[in-house]
PDB file of N, CA and C in Angstrom:
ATOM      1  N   UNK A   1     -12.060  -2.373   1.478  1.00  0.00           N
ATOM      2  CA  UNK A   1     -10.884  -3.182   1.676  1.00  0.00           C
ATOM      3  C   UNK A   1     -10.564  -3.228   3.160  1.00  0.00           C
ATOM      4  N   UNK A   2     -10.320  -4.147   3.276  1.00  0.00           N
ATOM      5  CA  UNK A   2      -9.974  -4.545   4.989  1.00  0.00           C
ATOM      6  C   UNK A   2      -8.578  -5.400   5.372  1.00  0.00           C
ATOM      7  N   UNK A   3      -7.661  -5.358   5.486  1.00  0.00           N
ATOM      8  CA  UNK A   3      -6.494  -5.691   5.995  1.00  0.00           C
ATOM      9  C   UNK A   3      -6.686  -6.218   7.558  1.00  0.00           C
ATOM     10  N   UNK A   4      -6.647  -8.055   7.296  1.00  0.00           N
ATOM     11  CA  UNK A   4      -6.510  -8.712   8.405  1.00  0.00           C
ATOM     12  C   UNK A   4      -5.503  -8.135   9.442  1.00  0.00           C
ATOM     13  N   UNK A   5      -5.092  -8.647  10.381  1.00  0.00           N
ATOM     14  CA  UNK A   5      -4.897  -8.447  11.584  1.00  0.00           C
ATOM     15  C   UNK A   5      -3.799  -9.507  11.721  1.00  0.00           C
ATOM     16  N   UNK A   6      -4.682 -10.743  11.283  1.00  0.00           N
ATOM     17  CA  UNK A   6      -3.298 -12.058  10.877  1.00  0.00           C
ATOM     18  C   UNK A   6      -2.224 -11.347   9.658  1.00  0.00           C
ATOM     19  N   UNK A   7      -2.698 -10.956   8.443  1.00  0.00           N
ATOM     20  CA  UNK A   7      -1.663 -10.583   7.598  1.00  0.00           C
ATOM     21  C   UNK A   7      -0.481  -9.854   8.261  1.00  0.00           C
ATOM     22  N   UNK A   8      -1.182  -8.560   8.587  1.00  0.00           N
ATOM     23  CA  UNK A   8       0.047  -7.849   9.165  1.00  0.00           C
ATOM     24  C   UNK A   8       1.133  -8.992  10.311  1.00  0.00           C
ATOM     25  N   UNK A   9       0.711  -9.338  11.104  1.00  0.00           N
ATOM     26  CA  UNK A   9       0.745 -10.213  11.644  1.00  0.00           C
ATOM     27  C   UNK A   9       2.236 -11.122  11.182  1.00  0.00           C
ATOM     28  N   UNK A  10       1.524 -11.833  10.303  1.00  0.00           N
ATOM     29  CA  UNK A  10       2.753 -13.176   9.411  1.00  0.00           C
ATOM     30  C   UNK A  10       3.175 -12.373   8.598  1.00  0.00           C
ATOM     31  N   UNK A  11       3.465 -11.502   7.996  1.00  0.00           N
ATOM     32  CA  UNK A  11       4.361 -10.708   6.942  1.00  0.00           C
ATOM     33  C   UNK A  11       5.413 -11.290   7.302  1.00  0.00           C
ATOM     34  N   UNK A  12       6.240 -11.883   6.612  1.00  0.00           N
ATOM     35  CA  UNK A  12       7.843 -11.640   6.787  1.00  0.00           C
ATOM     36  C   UNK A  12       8.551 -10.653   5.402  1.00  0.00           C
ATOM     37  N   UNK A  13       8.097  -9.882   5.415  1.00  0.00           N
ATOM     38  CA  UNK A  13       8.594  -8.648   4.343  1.00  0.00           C
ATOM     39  C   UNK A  13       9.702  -8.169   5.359  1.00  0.00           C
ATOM     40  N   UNK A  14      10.446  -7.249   4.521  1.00  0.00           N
ATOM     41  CA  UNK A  14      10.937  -6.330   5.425  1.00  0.00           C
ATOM     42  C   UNK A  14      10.151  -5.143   5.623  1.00  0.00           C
ATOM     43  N   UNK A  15       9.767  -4.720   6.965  1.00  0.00           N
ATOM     44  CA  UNK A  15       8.486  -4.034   7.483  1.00  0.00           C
ATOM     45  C   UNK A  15       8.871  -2.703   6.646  1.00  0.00           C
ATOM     46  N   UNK A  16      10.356  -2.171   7.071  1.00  0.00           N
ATOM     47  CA  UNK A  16      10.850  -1.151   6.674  1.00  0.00           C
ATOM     48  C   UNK A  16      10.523  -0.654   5.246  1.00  0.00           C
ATOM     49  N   UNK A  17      11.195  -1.685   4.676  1.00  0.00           N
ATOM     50  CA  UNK A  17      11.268  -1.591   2.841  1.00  0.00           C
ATOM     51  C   UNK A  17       9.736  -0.867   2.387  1.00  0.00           C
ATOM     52  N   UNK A  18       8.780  -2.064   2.965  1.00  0.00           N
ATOM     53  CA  UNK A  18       7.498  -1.836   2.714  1.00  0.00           C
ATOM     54  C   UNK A  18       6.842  -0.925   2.989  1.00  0.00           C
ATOM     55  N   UNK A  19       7.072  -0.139   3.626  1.00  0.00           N
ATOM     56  CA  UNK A  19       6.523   1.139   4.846  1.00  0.00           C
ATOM     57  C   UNK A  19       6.973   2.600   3.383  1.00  0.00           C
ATOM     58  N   UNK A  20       7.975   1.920   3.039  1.00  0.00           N
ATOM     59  CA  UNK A  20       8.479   2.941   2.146  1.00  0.00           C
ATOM     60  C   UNK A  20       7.919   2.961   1.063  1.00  0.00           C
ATOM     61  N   UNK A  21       8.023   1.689   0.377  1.00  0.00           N
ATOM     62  CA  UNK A  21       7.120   1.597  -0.754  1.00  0.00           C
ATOM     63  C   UNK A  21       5.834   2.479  -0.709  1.00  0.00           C
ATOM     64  N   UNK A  22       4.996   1.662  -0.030  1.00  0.00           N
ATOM     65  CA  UNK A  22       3.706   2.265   0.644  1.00  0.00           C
ATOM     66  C   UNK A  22       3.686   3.818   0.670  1.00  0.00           C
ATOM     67  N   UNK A  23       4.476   4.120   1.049  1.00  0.00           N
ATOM     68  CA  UNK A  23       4.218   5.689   0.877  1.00  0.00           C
ATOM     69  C   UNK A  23       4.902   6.493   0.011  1.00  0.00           C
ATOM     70  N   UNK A  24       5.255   6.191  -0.598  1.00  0.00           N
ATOM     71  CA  UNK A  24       5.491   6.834  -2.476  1.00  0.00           C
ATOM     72  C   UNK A  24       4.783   6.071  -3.589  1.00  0.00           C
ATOM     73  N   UNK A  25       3.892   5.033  -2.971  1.00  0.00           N
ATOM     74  CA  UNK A  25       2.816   4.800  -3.963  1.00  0.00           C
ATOM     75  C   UNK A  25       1.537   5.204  -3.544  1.00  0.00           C
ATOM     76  N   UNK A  26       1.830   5.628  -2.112  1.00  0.00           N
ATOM     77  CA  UNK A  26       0.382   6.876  -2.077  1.00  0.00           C
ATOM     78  C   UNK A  26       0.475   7.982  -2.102  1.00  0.00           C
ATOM     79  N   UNK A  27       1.770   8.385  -2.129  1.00  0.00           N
ATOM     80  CA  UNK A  27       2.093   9.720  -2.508  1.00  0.00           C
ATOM     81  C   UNK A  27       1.218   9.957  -4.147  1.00  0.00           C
ATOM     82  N   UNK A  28       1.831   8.686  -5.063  1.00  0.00           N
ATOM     83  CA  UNK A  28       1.586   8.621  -6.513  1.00  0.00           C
ATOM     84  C   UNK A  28       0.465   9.029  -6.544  1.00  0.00           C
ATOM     85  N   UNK A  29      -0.678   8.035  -6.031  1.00  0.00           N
ATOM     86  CA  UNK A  29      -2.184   7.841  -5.917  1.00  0.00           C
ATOM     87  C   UNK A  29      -3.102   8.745  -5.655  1.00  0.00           C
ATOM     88  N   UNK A  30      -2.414  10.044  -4.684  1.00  0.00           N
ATOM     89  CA  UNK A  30      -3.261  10.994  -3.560  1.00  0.00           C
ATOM     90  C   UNK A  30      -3.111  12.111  -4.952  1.00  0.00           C
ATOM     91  N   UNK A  31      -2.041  12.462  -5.652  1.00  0.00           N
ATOM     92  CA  UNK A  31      -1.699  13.223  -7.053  1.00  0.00           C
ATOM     93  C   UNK A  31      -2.317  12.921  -8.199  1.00  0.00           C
ATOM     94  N   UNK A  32      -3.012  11.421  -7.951  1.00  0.00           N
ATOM     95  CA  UNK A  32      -3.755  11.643  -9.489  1.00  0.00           C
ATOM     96  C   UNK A  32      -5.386  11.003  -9.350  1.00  0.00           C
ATOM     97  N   UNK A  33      -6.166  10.919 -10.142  1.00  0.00           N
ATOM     98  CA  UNK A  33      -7.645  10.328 -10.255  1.00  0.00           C
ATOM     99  C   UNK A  33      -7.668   9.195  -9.166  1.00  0.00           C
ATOM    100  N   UNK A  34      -6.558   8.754  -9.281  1.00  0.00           N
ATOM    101  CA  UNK A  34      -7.042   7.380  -8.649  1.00  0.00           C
ATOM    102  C   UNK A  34      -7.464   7.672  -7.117  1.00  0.00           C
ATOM    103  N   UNK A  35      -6.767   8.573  -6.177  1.00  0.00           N
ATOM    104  CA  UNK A  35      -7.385   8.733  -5.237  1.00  0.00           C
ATOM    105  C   UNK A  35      -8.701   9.485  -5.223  1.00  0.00           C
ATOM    106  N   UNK A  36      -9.447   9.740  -6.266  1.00  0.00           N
ATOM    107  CA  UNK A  36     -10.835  10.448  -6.299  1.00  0.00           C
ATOM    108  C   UNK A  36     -11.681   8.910  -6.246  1.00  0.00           C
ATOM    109  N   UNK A  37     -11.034   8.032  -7.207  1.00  0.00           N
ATOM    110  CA  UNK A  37     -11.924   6.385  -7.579  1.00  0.00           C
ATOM    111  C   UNK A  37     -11.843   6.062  -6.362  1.00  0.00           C
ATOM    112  N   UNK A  38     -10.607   5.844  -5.285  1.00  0.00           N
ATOM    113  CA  UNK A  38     -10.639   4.984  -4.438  1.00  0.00           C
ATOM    114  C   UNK A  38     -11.522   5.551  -3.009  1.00  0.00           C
ATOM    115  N   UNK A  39     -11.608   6.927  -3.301  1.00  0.00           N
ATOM    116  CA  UNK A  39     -12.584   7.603  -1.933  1.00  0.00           C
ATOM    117  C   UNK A  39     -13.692   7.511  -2.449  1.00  0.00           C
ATOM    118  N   UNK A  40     -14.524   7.153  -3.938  1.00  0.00           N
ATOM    119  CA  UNK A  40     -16.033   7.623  -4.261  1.00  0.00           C
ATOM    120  C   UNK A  40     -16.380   5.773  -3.446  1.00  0.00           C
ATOM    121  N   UNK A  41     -15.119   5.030  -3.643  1.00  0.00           N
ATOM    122  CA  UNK A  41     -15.542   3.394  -3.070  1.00  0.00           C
ATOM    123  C   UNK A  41     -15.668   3.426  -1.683  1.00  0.00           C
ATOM    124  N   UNK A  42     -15.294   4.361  -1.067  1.00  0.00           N
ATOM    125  CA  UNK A  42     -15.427   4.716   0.466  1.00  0.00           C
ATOM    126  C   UNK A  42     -14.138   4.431   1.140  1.00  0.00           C
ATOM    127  N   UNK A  43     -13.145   4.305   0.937  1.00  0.00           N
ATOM    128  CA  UNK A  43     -11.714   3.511   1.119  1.00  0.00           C
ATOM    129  C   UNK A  43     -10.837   4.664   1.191  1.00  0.00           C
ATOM    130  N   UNK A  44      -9.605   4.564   1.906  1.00  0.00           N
ATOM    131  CA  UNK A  44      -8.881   5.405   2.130  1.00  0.00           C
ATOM    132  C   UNK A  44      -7.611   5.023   1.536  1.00  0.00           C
ATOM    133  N   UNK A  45      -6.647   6.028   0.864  1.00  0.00           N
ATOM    134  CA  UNK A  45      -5.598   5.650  -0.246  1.00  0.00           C
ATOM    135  C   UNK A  45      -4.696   4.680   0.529  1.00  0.00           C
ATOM    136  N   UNK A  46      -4.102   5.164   1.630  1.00  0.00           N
ATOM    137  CA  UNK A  46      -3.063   4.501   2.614  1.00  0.00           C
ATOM    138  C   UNK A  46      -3.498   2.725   3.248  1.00  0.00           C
ATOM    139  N   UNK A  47      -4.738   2.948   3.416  1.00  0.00           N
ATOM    140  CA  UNK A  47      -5.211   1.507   3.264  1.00  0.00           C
ATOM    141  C   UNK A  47      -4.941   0.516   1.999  1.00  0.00           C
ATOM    142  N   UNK A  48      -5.488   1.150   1.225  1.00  0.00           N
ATOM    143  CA  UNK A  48      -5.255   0.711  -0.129  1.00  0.00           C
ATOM    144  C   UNK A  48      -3.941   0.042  -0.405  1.00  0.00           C
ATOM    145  N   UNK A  49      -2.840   0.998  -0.523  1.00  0.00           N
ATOM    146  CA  UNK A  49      -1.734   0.796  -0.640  1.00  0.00           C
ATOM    147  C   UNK A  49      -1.189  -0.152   0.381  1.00  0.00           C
ATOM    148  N   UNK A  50      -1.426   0.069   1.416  1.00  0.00           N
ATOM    149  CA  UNK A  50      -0.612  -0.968   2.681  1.00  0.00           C
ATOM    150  C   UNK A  50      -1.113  -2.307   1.990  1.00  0.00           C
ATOM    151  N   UNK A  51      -2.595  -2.544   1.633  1.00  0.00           N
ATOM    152  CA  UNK A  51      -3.065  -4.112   1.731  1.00  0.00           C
ATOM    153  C   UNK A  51      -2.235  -4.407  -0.112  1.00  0.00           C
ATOM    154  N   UNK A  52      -2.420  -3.658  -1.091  1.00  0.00           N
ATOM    155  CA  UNK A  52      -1.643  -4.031  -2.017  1.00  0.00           C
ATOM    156  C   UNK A  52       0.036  -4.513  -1.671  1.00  0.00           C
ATOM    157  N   UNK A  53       0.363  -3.767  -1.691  1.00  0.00           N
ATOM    158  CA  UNK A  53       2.480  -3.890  -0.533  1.00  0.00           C
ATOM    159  C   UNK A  53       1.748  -5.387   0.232  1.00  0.00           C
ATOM    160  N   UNK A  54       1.053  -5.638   1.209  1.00  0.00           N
ATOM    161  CA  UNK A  54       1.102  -6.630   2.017  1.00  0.00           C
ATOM    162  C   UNK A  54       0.981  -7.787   1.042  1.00  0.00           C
ATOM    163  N   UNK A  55      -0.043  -7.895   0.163  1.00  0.00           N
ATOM    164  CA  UNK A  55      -0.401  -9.045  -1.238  1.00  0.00           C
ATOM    165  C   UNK A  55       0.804  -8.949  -2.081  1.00  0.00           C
ATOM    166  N   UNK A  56       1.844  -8.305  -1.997  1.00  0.00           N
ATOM    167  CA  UNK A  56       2.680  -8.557  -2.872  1.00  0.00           C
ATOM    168  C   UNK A  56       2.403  -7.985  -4.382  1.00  0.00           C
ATOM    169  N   UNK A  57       1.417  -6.681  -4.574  1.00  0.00           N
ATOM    170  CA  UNK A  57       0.738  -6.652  -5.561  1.00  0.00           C
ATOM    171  C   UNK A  57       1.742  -5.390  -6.184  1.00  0.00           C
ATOM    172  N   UNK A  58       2.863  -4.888  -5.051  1.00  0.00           N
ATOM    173  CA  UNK A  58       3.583  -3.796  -5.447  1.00  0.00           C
ATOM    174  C   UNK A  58       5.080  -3.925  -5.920  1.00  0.00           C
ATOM    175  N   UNK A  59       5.474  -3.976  -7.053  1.00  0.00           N
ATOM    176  CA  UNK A  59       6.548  -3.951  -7.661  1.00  0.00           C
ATOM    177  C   UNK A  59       7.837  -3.636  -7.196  1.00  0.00           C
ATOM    178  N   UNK A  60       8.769  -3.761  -6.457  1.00  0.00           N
ATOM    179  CA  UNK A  60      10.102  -2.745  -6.121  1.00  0.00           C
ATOM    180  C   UNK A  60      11.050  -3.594  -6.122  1.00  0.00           C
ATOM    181  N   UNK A  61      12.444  -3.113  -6.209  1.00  0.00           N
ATOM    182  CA  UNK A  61      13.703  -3.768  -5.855  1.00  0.00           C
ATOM    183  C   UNK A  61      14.397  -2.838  -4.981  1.00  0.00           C
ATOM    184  N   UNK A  62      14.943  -3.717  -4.030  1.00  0.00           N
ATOM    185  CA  UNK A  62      15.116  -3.146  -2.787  1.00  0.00           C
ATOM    186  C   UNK A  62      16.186  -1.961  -3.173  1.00  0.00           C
ATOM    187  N   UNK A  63      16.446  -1.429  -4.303  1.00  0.00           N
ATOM    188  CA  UNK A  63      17.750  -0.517  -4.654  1.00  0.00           C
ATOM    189  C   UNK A  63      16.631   0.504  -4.661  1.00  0.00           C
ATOM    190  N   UNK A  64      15.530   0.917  -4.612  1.00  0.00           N
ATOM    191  CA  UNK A  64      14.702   2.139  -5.671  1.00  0.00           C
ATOM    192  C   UNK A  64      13.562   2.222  -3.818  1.00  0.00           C
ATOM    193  N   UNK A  65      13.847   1.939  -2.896  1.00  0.00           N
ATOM    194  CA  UNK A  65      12.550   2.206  -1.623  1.00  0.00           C
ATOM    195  C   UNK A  65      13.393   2.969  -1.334  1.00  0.00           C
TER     196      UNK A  65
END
């Protein structure tokens, strides 16, 4: 997985919100199997998570970051 340079870039997220997300869903990830799947793919969890959060692929309402 590779996270453009443009994405980060044009985000208009709130950087903050997302930063948070991002790291209590790799907190989640690094605690269970899934960070064993996502390192045997050669990928690092925090990558992972940032480019999901950036795609919009991560669930939150701004009451729960």
């Amino acid at each position: 997985m590779a996270i453009s340079l443009d994405t980060l870039i044009d985000t208009e997220s709130n950087v903050y919100e997302m930063t948070c997300v991002a790291i209590k869903e790799a907190e989640i990830y690094a605690s269970t199997d899934k960070r064993k799947e996502i390192e045997k793919n050669g990928d690092k969890v925090v990558s992972v998570v940032l480019e999901r959060a950036l795609n919009n692929e991560i669930e939150y309402t701004e009451g729960n970051v």
